[in-house]
C-alpha atoms as a PDB file:
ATOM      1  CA  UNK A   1    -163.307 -84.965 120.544  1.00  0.00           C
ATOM      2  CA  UNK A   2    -165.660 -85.065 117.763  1.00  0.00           C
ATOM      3  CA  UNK A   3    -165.527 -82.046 115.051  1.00  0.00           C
ATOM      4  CA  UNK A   4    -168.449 -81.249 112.790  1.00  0.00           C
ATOM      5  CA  UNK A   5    -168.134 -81.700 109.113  1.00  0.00           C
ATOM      6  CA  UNK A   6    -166.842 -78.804 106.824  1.00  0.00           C
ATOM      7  CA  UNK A   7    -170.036 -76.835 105.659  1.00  0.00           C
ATOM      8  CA  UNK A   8    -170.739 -76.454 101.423  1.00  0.00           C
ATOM      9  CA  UNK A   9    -173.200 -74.595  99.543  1.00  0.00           C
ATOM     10  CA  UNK A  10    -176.283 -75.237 100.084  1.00  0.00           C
ATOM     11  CA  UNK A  11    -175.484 -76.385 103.849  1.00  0.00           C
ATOM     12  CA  UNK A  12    -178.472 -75.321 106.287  1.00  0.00           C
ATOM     13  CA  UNK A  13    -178.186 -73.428 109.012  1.00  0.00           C
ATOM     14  CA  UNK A  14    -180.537 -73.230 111.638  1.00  0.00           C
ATOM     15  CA  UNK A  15    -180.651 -69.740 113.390  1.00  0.00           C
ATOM     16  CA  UNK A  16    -181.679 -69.825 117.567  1.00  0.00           C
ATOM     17  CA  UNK A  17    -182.022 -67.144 120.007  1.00  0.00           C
ATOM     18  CA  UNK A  18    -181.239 -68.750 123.214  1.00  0.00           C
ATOM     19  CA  UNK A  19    -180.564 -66.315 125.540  1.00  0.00           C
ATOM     20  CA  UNK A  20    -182.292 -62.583 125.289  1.00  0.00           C
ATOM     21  CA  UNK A  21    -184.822 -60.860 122.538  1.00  0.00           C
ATOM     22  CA  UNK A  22    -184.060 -59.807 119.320  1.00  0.00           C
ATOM     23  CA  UNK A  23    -186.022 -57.459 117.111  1.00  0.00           C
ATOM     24  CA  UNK A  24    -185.834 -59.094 113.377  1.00  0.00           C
ATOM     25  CA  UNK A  25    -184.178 -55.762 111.780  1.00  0.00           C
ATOM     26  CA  UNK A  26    -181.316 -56.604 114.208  1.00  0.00           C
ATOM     27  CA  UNK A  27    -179.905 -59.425 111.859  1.00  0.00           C
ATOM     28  CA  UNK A  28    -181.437 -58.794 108.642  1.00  0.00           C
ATOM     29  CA  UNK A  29    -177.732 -58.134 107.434  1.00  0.00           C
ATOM     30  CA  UNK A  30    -176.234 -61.085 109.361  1.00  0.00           C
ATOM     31  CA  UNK A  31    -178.862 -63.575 107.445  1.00  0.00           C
ATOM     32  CA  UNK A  32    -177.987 -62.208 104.128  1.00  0.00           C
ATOM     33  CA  UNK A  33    -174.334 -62.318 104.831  1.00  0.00           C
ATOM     34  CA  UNK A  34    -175.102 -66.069 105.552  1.00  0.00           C
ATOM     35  CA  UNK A  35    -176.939 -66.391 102.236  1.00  0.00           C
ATOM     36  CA  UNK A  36    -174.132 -64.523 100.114  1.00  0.00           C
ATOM     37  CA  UNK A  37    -171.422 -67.022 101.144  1.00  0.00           C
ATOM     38  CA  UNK A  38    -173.744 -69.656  99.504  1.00  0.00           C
ATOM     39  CA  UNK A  39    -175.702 -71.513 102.699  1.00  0.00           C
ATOM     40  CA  UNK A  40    -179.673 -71.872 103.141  1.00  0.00           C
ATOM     41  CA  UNK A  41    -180.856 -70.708 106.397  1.00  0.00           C
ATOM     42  CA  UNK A  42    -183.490 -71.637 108.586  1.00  0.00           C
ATOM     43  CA  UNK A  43    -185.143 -69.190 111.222  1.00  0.00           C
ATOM     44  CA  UNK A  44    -186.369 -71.600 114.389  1.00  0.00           C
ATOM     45  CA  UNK A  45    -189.721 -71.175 115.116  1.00  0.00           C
ATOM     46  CA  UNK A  46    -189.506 -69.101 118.474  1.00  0.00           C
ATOM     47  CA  UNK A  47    -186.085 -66.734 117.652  1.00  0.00           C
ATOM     48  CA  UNK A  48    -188.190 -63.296 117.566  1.00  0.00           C
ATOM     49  CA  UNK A  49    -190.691 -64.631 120.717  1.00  0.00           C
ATOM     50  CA  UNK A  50    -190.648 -62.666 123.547  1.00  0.00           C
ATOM     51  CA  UNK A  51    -191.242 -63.631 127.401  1.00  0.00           C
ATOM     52  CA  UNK A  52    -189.892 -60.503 129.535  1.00  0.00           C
ATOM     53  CA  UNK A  53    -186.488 -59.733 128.052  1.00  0.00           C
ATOM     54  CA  UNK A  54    -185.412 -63.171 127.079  1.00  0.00           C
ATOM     55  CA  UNK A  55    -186.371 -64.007 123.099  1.00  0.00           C
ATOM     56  CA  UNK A  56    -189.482 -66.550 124.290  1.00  0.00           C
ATOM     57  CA  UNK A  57    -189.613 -68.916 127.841  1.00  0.00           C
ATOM     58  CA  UNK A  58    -186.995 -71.437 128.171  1.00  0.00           C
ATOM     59  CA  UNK A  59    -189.432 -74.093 127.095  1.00  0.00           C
ATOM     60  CA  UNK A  60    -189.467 -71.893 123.283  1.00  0.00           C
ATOM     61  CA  UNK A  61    -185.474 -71.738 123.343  1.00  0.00           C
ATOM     62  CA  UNK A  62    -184.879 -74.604 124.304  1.00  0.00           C
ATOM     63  CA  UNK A  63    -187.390 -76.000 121.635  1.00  0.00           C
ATOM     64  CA  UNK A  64    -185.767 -74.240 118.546  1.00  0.00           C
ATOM     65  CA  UNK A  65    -182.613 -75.574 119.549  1.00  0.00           C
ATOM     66  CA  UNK A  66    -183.224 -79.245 120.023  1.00  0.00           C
ATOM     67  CA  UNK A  67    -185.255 -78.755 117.204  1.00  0.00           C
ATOM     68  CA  UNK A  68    -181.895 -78.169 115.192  1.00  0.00           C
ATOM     69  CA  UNK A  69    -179.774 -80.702 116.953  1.00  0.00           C
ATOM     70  CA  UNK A  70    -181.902 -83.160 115.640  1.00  0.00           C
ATOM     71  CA  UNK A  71    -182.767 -82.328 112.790  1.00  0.00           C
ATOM     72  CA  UNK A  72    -180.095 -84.236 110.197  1.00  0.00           C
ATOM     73  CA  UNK A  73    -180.655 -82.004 107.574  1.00  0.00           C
ATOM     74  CA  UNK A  74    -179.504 -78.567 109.732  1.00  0.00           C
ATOM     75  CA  UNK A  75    -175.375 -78.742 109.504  1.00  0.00           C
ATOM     76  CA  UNK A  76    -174.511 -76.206 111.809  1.00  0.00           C
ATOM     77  CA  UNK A  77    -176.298 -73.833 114.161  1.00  0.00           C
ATOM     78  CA  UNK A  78    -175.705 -69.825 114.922  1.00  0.00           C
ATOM     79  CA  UNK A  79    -177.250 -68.079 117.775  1.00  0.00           C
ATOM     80  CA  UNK A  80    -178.413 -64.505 116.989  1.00  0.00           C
ATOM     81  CA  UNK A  81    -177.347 -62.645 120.276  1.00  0.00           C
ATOM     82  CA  UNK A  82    -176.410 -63.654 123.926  1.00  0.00           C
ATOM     83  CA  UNK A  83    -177.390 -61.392 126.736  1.00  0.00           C
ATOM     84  CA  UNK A  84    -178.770 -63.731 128.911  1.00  0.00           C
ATOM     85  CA  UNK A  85    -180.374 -66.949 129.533  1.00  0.00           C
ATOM     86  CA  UNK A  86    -178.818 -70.068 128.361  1.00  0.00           C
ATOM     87  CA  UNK A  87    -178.701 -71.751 131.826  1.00  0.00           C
ATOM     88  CA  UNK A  88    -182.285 -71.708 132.111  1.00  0.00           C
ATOM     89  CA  UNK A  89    -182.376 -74.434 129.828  1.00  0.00           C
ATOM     90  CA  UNK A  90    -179.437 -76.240 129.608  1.00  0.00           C
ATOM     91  CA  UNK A  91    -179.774 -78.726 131.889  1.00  0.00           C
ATOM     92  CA  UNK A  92    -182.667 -80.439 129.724  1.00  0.00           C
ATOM     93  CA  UNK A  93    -181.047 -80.258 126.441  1.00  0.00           C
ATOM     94  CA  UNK A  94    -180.596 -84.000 125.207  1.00  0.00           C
ATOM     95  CA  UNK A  95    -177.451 -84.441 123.093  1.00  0.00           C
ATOM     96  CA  UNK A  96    -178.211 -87.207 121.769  1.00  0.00           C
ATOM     97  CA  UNK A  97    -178.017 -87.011 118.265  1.00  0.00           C
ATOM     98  CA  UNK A  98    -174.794 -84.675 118.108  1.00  0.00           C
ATOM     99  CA  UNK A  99    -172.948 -88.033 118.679  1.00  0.00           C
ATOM    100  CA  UNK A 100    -174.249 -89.030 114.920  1.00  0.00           C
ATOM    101  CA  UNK A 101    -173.978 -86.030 113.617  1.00  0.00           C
ATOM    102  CA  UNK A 102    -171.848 -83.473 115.209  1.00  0.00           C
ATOM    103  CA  UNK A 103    -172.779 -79.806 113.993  1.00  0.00           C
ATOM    104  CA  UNK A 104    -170.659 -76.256 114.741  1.00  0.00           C
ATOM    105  CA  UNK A 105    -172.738 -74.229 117.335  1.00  0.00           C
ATOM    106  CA  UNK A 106    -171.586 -70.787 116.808  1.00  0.00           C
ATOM    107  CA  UNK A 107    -171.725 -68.210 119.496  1.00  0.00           C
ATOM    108  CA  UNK A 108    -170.360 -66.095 122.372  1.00  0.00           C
ATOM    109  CA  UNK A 109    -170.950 -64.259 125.552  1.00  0.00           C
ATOM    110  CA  UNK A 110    -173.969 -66.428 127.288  1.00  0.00           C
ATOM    111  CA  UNK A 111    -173.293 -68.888 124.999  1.00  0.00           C
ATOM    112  CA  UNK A 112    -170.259 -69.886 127.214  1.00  0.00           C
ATOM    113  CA  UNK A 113    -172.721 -72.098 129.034  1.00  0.00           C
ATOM    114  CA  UNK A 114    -173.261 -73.887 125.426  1.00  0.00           C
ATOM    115  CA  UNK A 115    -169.928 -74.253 124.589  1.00  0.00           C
ATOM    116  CA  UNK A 116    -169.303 -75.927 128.038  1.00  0.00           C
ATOM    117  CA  UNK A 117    -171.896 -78.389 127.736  1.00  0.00           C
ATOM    118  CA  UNK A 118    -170.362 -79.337 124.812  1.00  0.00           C
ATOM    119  CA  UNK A 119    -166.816 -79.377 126.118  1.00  0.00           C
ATOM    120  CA  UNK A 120    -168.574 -82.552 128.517  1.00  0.00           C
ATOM    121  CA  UNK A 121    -169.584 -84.346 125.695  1.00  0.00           C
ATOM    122  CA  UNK A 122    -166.520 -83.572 124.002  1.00  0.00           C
ATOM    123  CA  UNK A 123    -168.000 -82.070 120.763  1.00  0.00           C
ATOM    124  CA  UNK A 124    -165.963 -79.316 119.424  1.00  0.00           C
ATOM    125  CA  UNK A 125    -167.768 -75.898 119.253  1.00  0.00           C
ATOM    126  CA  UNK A 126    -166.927 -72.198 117.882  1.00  0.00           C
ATOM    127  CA  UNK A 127    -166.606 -69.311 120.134  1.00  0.00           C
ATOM    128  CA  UNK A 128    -167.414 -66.886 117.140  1.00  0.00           C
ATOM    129  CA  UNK A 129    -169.151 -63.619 115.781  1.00  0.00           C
ATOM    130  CA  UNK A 130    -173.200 -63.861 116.152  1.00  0.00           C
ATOM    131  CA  UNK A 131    -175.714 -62.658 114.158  1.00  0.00           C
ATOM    132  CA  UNK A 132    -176.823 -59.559 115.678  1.00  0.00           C
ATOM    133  CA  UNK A 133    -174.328 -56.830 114.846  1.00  0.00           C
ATOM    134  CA  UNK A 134    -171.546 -58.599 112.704  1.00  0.00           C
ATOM    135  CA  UNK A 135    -172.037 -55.837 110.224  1.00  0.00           C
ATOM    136  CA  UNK A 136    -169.913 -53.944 112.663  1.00  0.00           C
ATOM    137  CA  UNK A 137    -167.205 -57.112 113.032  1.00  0.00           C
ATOM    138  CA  UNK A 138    -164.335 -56.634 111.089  1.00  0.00           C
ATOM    139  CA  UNK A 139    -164.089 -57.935 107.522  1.00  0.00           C
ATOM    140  CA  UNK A 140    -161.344 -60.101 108.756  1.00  0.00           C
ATOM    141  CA  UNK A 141    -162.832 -61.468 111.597  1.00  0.00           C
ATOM    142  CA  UNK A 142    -166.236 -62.402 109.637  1.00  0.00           C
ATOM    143  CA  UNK A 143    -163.612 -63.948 107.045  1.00  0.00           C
ATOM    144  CA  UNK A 144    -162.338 -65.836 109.520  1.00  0.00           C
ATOM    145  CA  UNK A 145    -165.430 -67.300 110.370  1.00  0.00           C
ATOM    146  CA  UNK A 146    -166.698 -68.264 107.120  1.00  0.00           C
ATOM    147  CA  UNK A 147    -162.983 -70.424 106.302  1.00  0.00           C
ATOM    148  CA  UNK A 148    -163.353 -72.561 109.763  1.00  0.00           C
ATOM    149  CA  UNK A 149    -166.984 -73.174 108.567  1.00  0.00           C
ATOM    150  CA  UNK A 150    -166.049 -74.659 105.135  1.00  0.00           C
ATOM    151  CA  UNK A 151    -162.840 -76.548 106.654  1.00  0.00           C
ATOM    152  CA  UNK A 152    -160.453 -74.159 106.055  1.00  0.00           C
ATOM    153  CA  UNK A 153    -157.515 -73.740 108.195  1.00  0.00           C
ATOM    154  CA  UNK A 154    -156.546 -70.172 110.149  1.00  0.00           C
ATOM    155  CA  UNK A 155    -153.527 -69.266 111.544  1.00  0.00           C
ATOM    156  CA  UNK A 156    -153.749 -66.123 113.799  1.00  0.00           C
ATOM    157  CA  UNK A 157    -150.365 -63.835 114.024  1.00  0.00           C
ATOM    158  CA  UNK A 158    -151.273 -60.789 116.000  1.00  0.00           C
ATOM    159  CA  UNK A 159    -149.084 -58.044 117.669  1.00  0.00           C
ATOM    160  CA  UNK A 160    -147.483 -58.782 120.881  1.00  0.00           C
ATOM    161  CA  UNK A 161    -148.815 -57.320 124.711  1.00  0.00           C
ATOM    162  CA  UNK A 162    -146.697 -55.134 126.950  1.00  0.00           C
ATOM    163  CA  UNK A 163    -147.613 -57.724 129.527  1.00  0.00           C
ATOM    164  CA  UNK A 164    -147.176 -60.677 127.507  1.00  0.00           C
ATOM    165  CA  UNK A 165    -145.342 -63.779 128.845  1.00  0.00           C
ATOM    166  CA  UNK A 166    -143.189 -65.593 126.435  1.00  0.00           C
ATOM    167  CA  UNK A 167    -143.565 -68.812 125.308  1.00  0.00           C
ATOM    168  CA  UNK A 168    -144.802 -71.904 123.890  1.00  0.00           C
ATOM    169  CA  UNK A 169    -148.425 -73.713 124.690  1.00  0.00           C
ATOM    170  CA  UNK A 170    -149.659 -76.623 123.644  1.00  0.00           C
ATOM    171  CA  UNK A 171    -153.458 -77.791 124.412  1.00  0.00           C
ATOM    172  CA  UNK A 172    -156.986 -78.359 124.008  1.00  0.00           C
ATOM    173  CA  UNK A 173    -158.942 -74.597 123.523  1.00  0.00           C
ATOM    174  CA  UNK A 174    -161.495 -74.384 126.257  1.00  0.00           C
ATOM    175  CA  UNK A 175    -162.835 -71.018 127.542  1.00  0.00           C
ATOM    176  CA  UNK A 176    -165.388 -68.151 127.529  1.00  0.00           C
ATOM    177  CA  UNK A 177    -166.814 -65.202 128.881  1.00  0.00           C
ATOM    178  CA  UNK A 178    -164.842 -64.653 133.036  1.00  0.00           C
ATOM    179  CA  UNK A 179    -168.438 -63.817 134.345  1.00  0.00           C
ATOM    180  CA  UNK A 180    -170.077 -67.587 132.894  1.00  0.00           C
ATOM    181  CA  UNK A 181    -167.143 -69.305 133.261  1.00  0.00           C
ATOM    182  CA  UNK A 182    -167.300 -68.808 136.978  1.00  0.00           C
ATOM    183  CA  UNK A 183    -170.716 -69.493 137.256  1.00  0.00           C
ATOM    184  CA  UNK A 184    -170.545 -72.737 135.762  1.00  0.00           C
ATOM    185  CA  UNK A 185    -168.231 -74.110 138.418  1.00  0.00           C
ATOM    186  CA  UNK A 186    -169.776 -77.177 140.789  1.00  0.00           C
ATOM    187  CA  UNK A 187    -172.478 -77.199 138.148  1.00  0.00           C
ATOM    188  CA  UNK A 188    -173.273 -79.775 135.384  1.00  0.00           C
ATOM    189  CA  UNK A 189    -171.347 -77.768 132.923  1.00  0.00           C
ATOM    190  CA  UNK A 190    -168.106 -77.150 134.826  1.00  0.00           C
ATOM    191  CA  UNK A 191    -165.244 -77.364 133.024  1.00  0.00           C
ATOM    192  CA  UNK A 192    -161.555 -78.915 133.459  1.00  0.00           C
ATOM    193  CA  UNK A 193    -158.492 -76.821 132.664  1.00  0.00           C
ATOM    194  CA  UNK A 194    -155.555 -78.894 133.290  1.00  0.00           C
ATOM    195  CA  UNK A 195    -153.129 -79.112 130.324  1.00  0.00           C
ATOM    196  CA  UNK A 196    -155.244 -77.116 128.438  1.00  0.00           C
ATOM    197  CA  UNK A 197    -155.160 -73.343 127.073  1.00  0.00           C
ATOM    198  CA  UNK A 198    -157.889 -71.479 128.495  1.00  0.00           C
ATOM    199  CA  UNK A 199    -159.505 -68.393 126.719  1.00  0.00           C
ATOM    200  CA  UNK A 200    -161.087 -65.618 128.879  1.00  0.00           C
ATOM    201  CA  UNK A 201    -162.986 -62.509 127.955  1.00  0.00           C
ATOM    202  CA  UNK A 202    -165.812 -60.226 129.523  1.00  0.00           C
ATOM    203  CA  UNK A 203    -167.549 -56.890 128.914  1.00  0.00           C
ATOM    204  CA  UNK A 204    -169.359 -53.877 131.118  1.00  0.00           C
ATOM    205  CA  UNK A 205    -167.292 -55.538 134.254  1.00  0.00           C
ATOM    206  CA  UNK A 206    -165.765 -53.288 137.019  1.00  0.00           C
ATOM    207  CA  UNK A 207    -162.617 -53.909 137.627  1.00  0.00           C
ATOM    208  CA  UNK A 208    -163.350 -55.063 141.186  1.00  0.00           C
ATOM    209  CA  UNK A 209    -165.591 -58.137 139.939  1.00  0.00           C
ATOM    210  CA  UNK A 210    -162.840 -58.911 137.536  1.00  0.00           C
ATOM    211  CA  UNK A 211    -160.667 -59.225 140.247  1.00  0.00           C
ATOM    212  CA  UNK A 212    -163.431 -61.426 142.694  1.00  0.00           C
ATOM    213  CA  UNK A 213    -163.838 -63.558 139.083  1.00  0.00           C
ATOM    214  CA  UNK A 214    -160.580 -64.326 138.671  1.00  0.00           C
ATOM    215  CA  UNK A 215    -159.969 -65.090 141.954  1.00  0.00           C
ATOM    216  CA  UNK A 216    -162.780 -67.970 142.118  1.00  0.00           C
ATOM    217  CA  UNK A 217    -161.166 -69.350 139.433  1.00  0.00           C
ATOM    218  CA  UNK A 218    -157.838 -69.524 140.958  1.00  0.00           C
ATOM    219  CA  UNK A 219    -159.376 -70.731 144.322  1.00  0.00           C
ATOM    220  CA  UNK A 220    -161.632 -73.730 142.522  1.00  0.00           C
ATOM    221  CA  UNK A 221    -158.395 -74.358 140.663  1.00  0.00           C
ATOM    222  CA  UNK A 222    -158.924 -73.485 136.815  1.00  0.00           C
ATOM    223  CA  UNK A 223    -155.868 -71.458 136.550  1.00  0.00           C
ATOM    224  CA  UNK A 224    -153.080 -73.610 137.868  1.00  0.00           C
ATOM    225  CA  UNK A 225    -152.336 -76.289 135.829  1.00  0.00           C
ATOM    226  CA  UNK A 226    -153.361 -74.682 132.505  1.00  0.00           C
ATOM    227  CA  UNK A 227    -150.688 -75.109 129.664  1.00  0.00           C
ATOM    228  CA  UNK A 228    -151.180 -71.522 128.478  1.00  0.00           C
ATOM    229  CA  UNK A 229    -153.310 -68.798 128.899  1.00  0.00           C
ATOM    230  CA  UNK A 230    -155.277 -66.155 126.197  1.00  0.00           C
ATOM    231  CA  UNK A 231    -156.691 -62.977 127.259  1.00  0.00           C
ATOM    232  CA  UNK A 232    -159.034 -61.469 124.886  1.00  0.00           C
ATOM    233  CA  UNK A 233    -161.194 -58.360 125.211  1.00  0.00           C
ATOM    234  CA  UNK A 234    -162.270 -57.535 128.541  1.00  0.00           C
ATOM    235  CA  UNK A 235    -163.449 -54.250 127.741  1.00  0.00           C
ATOM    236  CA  UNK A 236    -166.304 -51.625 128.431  1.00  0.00           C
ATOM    237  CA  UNK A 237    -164.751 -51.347 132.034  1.00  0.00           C
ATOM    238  CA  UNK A 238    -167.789 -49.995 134.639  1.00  0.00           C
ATOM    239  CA  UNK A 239    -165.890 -47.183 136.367  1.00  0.00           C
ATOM    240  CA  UNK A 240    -166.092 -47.256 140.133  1.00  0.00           C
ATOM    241  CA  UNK A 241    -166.206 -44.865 142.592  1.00  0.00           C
ATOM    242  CA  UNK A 242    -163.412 -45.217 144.511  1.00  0.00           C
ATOM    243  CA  UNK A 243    -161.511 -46.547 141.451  1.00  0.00           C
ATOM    244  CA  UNK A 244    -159.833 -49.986 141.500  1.00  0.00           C
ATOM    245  CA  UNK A 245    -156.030 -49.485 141.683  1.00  0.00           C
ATOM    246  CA  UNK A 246    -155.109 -52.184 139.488  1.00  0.00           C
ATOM    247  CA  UNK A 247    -155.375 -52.329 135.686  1.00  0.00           C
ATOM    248  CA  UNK A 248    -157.258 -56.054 134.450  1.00  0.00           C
ATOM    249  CA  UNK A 249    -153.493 -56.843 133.300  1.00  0.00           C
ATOM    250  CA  UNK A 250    -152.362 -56.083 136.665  1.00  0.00           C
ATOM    251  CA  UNK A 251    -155.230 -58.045 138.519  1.00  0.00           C
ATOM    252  CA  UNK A 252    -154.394 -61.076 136.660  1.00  0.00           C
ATOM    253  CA  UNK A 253    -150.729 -60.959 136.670  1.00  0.00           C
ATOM    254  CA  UNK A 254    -151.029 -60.643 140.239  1.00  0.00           C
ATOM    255  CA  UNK A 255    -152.779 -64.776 140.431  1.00  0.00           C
ATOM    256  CA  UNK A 256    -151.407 -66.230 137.832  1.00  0.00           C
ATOM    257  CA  UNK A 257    -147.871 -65.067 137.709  1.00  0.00           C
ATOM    258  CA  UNK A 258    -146.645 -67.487 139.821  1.00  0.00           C
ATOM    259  CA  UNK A 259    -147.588 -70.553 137.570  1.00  0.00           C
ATOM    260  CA  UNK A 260    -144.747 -69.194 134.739  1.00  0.00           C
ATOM    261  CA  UNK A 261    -147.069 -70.305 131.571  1.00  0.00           C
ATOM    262  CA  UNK A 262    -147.266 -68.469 128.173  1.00  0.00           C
ATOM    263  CA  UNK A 263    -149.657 -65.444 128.891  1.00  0.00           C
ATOM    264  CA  UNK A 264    -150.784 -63.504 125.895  1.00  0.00           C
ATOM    265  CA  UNK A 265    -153.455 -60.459 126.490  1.00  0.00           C
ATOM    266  CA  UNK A 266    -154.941 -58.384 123.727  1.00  0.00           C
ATOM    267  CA  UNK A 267    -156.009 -61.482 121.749  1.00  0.00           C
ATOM    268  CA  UNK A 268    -158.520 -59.833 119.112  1.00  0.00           C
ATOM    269  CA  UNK A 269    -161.762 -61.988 120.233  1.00  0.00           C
ATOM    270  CA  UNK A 270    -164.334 -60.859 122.615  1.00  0.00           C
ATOM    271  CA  UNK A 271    -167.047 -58.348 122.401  1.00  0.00           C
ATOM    272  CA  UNK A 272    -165.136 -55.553 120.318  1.00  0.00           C
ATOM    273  CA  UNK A 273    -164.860 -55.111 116.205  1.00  0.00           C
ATOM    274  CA  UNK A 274    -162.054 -57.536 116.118  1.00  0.00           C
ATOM    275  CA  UNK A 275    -163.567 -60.858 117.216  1.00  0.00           C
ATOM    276  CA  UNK A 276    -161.478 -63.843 115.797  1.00  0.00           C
ATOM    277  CA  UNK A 277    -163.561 -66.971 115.656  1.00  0.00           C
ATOM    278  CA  UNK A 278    -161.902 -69.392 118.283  1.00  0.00           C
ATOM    279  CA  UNK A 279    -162.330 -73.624 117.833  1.00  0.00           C
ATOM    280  CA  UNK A 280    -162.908 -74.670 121.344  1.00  0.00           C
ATOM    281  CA  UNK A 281    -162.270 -78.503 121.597  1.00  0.00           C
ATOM    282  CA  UNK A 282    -159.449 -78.332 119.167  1.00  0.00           C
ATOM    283  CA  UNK A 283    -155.458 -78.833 119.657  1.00  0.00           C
ATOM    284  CA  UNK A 284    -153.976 -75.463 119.683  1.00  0.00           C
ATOM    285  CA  UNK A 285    -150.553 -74.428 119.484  1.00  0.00           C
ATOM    286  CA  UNK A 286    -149.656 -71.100 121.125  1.00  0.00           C
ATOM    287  CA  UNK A 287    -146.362 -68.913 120.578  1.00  0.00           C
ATOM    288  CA  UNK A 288    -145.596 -65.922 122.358  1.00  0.00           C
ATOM    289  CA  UNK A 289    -142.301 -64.081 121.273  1.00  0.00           C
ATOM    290  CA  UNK A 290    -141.280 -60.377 121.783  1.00  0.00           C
ATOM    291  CA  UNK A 291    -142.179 -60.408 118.065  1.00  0.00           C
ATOM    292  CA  UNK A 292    -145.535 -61.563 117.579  1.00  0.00           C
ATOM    293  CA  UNK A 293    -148.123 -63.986 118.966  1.00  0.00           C
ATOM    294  CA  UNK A 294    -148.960 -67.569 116.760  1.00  0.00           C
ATOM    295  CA  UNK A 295    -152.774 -69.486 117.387  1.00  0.00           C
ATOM    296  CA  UNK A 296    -153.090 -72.427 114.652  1.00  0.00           C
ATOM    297  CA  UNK A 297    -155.783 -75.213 115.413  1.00  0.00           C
ATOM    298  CA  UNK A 298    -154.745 -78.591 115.184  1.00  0.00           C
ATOM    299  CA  UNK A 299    -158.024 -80.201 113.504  1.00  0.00           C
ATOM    300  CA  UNK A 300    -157.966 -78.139 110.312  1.00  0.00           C
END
């Protein structure tokens, strides 16, 4: 696994929109934020285009970004907002030059289909607040984000789950949003989950489509032989009408039971004000106890 180089001041970082539209207002604070912790940044040339509701055609997206993989002098790269519309790019995005110079991609949501493309070439990524509303993140969470940028280590110690189950986890950190996750399976991006600890999150889901989610990735086999499993916000629930019976604890519980690995829900990452930045590619070391529940990374 290769892991980008700790950012400094004056590091660049390219800004992308890859997925859908944002109005410039919309991370006026998120730049400056950038800027006060002492980096340069660097708008790509299509990030406020528009093409229907995506932020320019995939050609435009796709541009900005390759633009910044290859440009040596851009050290990491954070995408402004997800929404939608990674995948109709990915498949053409060239690589290349991340194997001479790895850089952090920074994202979350649709950029789950990033951060498995990466996972293929085995280049470490960051599941992590975006530009576009992280004045509303926590203060801890955007700390957070800034120490695994400049190569300092984190060490997450949060309060333990009802539904928690206990124990110990060793593994690579793979994982995503449920509802890109599951689309990425039989494609170019899927992903491989034994041995390692899988992350899962979602948003504006009803509980029944949690449920079908979850169970295409017990069926394709992404849940069995995992090492441990983290459930972060999966939140905004669509009510139904009739209502699902099951709570999203429930609903998992119910698949994944049987396989008697450390389960922790209520991880603070996901689409909420808490949204601790996750290293996905990276050893991590998972403890559950009645008492608390322990993330550390292994490559800081």
């Amino acid at each position: 696994m290769l892991f980008p180089p700790p950012l400094s001041k004056g590091s660049k970082i390219g800004v992308i929109s890859p997925a859908s539209v944002v109005e410039p207002h919309r991370i006026e604070y998120g730049i400056k934020l950038l800027k006060d912790w002492g980096f340069e940044v660097i708008l790509g040339e299509h990030i406020f285009a528009e093409n229907y509701q995506f932020a320019g055609t995939p050609k435009q997206r796709l541009s900005d970004l390759q633009r910044f993989i290859n440009d040596d002098s851009i050290d990491a790269i954070i995408c402004a907002r997800g929404g939608y519309g990674v995948v109709q790019f990915i498949d053409d995005v060239d690589f290349t030059k991340f194997f001479q110079k790895p850089k952090w991609i920074v994202g979350y949501s649709d950029v789950t289909v990033l951060h498995c493309a990466l996972q293929k070439i085995q280049v470490a990524s960051l599941h992590a607040p975006m530009l576009k509303g992280i004045e509303d993140i926590s203060q801890e969470s955007r700390k957070y984000l800034k120490s695994i940028l400049v190569g300092e280590a984190v060490h997450y110690a949060v309060i333990p789950h009802t539904f928690n189950q206990l124990g110990k986890a060793q593994g690579t950190l793979i994982g995503g949003n449920i509802a890109l996750l599951h689309n990425q399976i039989g494609t170019s991006t899927d992903f491989d989950t034994e041995g390692k600890i899988l992350f899962l999150e979602d948003v504006h889901e009803p509980l029944y489509n949690i449920d079908r989610m979850m169970r295409h990735l017990d069926r394709a086999g992404k849940l069995k032989n995992l090492a441990g499993l983290l459930i972060g916000d999966i939140s905004r629930i669509r009510v139904e009408d009739p209502p699902f019976d099951k709570n999203t604890e429930e609903i998992i519980l119910d698949l994944v039971g049987k396989y008697h690995y450390p389960i922790c829900f209520g991880f603070p990452c996901g689409h909420e004000s808490q949204n601790y930045p996750l290293i996905y590619g990276s050893e991590a070391f998972l403890e559950i106890s009645e008492h608390t529940v322990s993330l550390k990374f292994g490559c800081y």
